[in-house]
Protein backbone atom coordinates (compact mmCIF):
# COMPACT_ATOMS: atom_id res chain seq x y z
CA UNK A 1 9.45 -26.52 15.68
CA UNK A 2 11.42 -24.19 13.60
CA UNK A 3 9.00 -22.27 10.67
CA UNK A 4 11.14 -23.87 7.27
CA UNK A 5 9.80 -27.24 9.05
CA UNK A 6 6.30 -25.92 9.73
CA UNK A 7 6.50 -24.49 5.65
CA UNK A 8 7.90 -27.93 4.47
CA UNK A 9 5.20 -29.67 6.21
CA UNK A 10 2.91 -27.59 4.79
CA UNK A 11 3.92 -27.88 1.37
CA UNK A 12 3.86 -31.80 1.73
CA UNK A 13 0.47 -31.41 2.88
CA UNK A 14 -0.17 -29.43 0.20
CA UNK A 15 1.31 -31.86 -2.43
CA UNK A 16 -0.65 -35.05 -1.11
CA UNK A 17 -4.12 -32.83 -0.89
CA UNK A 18 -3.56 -31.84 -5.03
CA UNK A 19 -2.56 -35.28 -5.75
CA UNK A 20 -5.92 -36.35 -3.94
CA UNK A 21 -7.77 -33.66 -5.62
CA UNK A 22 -6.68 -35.05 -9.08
CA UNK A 23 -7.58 -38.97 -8.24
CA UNK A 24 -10.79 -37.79 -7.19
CA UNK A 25 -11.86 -35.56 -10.26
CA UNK A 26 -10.16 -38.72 -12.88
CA UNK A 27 -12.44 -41.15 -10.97
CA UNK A 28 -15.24 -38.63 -11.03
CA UNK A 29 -14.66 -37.66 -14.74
CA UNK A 30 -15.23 -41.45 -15.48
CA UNK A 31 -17.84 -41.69 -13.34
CA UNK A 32 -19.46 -38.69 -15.40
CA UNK A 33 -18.33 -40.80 -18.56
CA UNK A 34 -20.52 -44.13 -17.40
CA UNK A 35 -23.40 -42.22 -16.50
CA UNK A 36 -23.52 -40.61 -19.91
CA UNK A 37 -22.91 -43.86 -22.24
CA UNK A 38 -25.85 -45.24 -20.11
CA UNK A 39 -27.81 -42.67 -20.15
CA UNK A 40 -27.57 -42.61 -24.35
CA UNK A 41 -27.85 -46.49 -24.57
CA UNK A 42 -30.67 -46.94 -22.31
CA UNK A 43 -32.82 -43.96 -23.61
CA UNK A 44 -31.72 -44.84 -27.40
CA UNK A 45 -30.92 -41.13 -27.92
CA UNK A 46 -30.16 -40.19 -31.36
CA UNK A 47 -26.33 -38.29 -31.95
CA UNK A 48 -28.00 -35.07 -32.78
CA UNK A 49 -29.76 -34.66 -29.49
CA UNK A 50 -26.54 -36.52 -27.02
CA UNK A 51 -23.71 -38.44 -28.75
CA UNK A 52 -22.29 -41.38 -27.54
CA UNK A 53 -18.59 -39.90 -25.47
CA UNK A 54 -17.11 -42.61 -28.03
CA UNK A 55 -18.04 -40.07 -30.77
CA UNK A 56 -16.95 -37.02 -29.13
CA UNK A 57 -13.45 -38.25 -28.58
CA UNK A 58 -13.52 -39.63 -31.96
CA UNK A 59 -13.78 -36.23 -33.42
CA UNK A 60 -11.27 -34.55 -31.11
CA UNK A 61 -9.26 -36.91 -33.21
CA UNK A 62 -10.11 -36.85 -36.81
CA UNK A 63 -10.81 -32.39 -36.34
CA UNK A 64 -7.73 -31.99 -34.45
CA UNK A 65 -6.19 -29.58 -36.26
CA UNK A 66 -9.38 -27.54 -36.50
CA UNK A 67 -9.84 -27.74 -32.99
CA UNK A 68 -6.72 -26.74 -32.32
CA UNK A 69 -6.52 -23.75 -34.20
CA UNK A 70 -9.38 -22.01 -32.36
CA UNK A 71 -8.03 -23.59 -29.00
CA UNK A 72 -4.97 -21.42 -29.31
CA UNK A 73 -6.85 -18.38 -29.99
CA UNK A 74 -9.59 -18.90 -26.97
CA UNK A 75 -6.40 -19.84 -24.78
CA UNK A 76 -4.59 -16.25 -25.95
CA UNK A 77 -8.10 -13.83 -24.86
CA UNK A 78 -8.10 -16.13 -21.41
CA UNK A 79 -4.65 -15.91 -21.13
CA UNK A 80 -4.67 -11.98 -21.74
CA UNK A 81 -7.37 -11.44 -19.93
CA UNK A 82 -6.49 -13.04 -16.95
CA UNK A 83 -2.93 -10.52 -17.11
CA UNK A 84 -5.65 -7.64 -17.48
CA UNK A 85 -8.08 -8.71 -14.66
CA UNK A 86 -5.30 -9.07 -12.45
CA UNK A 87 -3.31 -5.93 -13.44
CA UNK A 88 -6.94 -3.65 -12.95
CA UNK A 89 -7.61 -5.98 -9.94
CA UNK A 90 -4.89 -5.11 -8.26
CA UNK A 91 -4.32 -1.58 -9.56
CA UNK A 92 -7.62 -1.04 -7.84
CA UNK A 93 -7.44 -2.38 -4.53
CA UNK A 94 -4.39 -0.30 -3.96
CA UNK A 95 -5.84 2.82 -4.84
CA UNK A 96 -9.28 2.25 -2.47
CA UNK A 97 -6.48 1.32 0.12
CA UNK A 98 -4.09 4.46 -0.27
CA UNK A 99 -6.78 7.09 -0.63
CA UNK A 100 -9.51 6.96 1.59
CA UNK A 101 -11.84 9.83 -0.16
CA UNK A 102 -11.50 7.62 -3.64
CA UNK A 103 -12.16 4.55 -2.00
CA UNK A 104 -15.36 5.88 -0.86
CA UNK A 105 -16.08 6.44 -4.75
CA UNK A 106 -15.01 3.61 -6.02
CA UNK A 107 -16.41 1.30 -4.07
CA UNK A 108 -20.32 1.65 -5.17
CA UNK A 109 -18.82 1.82 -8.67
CA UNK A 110 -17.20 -1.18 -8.14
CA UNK A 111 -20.38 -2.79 -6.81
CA UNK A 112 -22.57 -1.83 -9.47
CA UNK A 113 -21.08 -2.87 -11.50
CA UNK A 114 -21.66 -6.20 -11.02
CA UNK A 115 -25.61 -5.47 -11.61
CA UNK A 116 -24.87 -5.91 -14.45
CA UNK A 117 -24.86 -9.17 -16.91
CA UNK A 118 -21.85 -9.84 -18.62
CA UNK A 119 -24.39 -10.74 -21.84
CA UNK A 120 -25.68 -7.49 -21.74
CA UNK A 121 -21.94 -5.30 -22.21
CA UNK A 122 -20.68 -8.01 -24.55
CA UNK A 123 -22.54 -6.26 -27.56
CA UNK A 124 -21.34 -2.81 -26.83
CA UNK A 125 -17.88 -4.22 -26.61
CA UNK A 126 -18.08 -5.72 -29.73
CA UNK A 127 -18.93 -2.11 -31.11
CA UNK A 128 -15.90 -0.13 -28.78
CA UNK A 129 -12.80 -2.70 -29.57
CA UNK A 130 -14.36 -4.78 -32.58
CA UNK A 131 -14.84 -8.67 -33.74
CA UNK A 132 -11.11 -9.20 -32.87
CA UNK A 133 -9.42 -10.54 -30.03
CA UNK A 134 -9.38 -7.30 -27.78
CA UNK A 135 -13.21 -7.80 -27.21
CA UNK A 136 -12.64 -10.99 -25.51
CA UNK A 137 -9.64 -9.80 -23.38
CA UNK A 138 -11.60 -6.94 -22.04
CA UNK A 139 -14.58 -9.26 -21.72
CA UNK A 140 -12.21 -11.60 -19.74
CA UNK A 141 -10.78 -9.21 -17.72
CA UNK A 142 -14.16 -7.64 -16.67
CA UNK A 143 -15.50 -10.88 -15.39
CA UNK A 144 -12.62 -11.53 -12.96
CA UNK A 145 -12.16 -7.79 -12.37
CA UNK A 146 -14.01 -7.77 -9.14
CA UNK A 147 -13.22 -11.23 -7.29
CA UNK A 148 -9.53 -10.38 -7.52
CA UNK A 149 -10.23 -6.41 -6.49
CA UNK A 150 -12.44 -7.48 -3.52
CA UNK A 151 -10.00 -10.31 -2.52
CA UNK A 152 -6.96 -8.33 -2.43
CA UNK A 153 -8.48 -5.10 -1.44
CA UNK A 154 -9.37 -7.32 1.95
CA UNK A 155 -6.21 -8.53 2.27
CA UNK A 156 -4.75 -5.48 2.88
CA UNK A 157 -7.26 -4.05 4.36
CA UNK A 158 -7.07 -6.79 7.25
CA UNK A 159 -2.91 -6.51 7.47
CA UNK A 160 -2.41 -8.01 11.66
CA UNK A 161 -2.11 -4.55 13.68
CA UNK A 162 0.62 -6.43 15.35
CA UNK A 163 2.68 -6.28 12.04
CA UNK A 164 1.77 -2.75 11.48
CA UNK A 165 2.64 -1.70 14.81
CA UNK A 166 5.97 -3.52 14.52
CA UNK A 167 6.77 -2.07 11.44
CA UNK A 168 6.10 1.52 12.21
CA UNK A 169 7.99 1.22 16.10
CA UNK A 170 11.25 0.09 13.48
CA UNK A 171 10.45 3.18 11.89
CA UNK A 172 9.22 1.81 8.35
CA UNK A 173 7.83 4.42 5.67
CA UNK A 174 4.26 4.05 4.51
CA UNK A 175 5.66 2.72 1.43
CA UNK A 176 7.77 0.30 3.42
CA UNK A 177 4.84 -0.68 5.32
CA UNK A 178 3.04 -1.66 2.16
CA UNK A 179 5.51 -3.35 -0.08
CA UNK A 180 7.20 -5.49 3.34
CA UNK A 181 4.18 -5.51 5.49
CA UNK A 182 1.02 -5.54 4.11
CA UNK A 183 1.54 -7.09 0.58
CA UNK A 184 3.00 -10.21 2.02
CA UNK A 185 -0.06 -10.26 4.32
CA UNK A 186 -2.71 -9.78 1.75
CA UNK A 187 -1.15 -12.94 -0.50
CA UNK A 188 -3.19 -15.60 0.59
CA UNK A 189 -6.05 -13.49 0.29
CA UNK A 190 -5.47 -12.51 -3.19
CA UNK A 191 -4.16 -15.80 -4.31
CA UNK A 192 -7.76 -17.15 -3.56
CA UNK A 193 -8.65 -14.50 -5.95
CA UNK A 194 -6.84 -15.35 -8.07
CA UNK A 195 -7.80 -19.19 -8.44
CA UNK A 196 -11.52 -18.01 -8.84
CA UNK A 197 -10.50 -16.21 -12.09
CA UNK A 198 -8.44 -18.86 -13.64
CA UNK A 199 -11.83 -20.59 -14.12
CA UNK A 200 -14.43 -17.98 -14.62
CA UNK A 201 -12.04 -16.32 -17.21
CA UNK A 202 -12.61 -18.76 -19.88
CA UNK A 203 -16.50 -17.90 -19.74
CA UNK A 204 -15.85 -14.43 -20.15
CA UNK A 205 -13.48 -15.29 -23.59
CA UNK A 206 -16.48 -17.66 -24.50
CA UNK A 207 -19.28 -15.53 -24.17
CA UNK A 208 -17.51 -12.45 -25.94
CA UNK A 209 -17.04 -15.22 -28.95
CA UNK A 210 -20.79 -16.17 -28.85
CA UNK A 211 -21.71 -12.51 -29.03
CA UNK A 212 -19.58 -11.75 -32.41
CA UNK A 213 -16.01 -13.50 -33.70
CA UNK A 214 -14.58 -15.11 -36.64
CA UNK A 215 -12.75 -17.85 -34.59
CA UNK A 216 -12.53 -19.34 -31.31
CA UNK A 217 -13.64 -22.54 -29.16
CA UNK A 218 -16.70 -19.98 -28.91
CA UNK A 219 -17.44 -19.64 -32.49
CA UNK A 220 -16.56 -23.37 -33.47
CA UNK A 221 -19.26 -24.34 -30.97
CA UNK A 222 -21.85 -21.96 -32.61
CA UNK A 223 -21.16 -23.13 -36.20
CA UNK A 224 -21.09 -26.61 -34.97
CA UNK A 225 -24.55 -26.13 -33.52
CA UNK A 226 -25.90 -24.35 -36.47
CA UNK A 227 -25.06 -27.61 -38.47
CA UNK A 228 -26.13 -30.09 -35.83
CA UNK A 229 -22.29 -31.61 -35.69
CA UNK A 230 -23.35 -32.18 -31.72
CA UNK A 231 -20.34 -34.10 -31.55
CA UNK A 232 -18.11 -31.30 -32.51
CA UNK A 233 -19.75 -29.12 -30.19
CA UNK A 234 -19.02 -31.31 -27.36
CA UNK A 235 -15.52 -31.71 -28.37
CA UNK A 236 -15.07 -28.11 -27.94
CA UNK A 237 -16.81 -27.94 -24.75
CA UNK A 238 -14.38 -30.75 -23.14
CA UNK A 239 -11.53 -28.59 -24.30
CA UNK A 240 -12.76 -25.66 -22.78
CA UNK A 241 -13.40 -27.89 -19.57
CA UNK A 242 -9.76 -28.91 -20.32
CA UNK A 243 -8.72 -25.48 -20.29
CA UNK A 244 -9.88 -24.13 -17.54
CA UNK A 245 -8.57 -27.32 -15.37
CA UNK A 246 -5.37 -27.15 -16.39
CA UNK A 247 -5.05 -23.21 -15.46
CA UNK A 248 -6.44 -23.84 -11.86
CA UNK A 249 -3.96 -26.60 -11.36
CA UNK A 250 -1.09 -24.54 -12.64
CA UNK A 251 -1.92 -21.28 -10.78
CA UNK A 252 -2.22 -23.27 -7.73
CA UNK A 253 1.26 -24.71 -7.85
CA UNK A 254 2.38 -21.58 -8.48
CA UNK A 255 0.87 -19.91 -5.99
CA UNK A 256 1.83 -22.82 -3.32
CA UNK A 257 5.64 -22.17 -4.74
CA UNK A 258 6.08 -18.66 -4.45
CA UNK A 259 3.58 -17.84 -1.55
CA UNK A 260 4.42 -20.73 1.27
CA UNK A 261 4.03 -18.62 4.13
CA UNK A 262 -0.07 -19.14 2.96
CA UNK A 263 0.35 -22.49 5.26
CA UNK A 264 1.41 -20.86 8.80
């Protein structure tokens, strides 16, 4: 079987698993849906402790246009960060991969830093790069910083000696050998990164608006809170939910697009 069959096959496979993957989380989000009008009805809970899902999609509704201001500017930071992340991410792996006395510094930097809580830098971010939207980016960008570093620092990393071997009897360059050989290897790797920070990104926007902003689906929840509109709060959390599904599901396709050999 020639290997545009085995990709085309793959791709179909591919296609009929994402269209499975989207029945399941509709039926699943209704599910979720039934569960919680039952749950209200049958405990008689008042609106300020669980509203009904009838009154959360009501006020997507009637505070549209509120909702979607601050959607836009939570979408930018996520958006932003997620070029940042990836960008550092990347940046990084192929410097631990290229020079093997700064990987071996790097490396424990890189894992310590993950000791520590994302709540606990957000402040001092706030103070370096203010109450504006850079906060959030870098906020964003830290918190996918090290799946996509550690993703795509393996993949290249664990290139098939066979390829390397192959390249290097053609007589490739080292650069050759990375930009033809082991990039194209470490793809699936680092698209799997990738898809992990499409969806933690959004926390890392969300929590930098908790910690100090002026807008935001953050912020809206917070004053929302503050004046019991529960409903409104919940209406920002399903657009955050939103949010983050519709990245995953576009990065995906994407990724399935422009990186088929990912099947073989």
């Amino acid at each position: 079987m020639s290997k545009p069959v085995v990709v085309q096959q793959g791709l179909t496979s591919r296609v009929k698993a994402n269209s499975s993957m989207v029945f399941r989380l509709v039926v699943s989000c209704l599910v979720v849906l039934g569960i919680w009008q039952a749950v209200v009805t049958f405990f008689d809970l008042p609106s300020f402790i669980l509203p009904e899902p009838a009154a959360v999609f009501n006020r997507l509704g009637t505070r549209s246009d509120v909702l979607w201001q601050h959607t836009i500017i939570t979408s930018q930071e996520i958006i932003l960060g997620l070029i940042l992340g990836l960008s550092m991410g990347l940046m990084f792996a192929l410097q631990m991969l290229l020079f093997e006395p700064l990987r071996r510094w790097l490396l424990p930097i890189l894992i310590a830093s993950q000791a520590i809580p994302v709540f606990a830098i957000a402040p001092i971010l706030m103070l370096w790069f203010g109450y504006g939207i850079a906060s959030k980016v870098v906020m964003a960008a830290l918190i996918i910083f090290f799946p996509v570093t550690t993703c795509c620092y393996d993949g290249l990393r664990n290139t098939p000696k066979g390829y390397l071997d192959l390249s290097k009897t053609m007589g490739a360059s080292r650069w050759q050998q990375l930009t033809q050989v082991r990039l194209p290897a470490a793809m699936p790797a680092l698209a799997s990164g990738i898809r992990v920070a499409v969806v933690v990104a959004p926390i890392g926007a969300v929590v930098g608006e908790w910690v100090g902003s002026s807008a935001g689906l953050g912020y809206l929840m917070l004053q929302a809170n503050a004046r019991m509109m529960i409903d409104e709060m919940f209406a920002a959390l399903f657009i955050l939910a939103l949010i983050s599904v519709t990245l995953y599901f576009i990065t995906d396709r994407l990724l399935n697009k422009f990186i088929p050999w990912q099947f073989d």
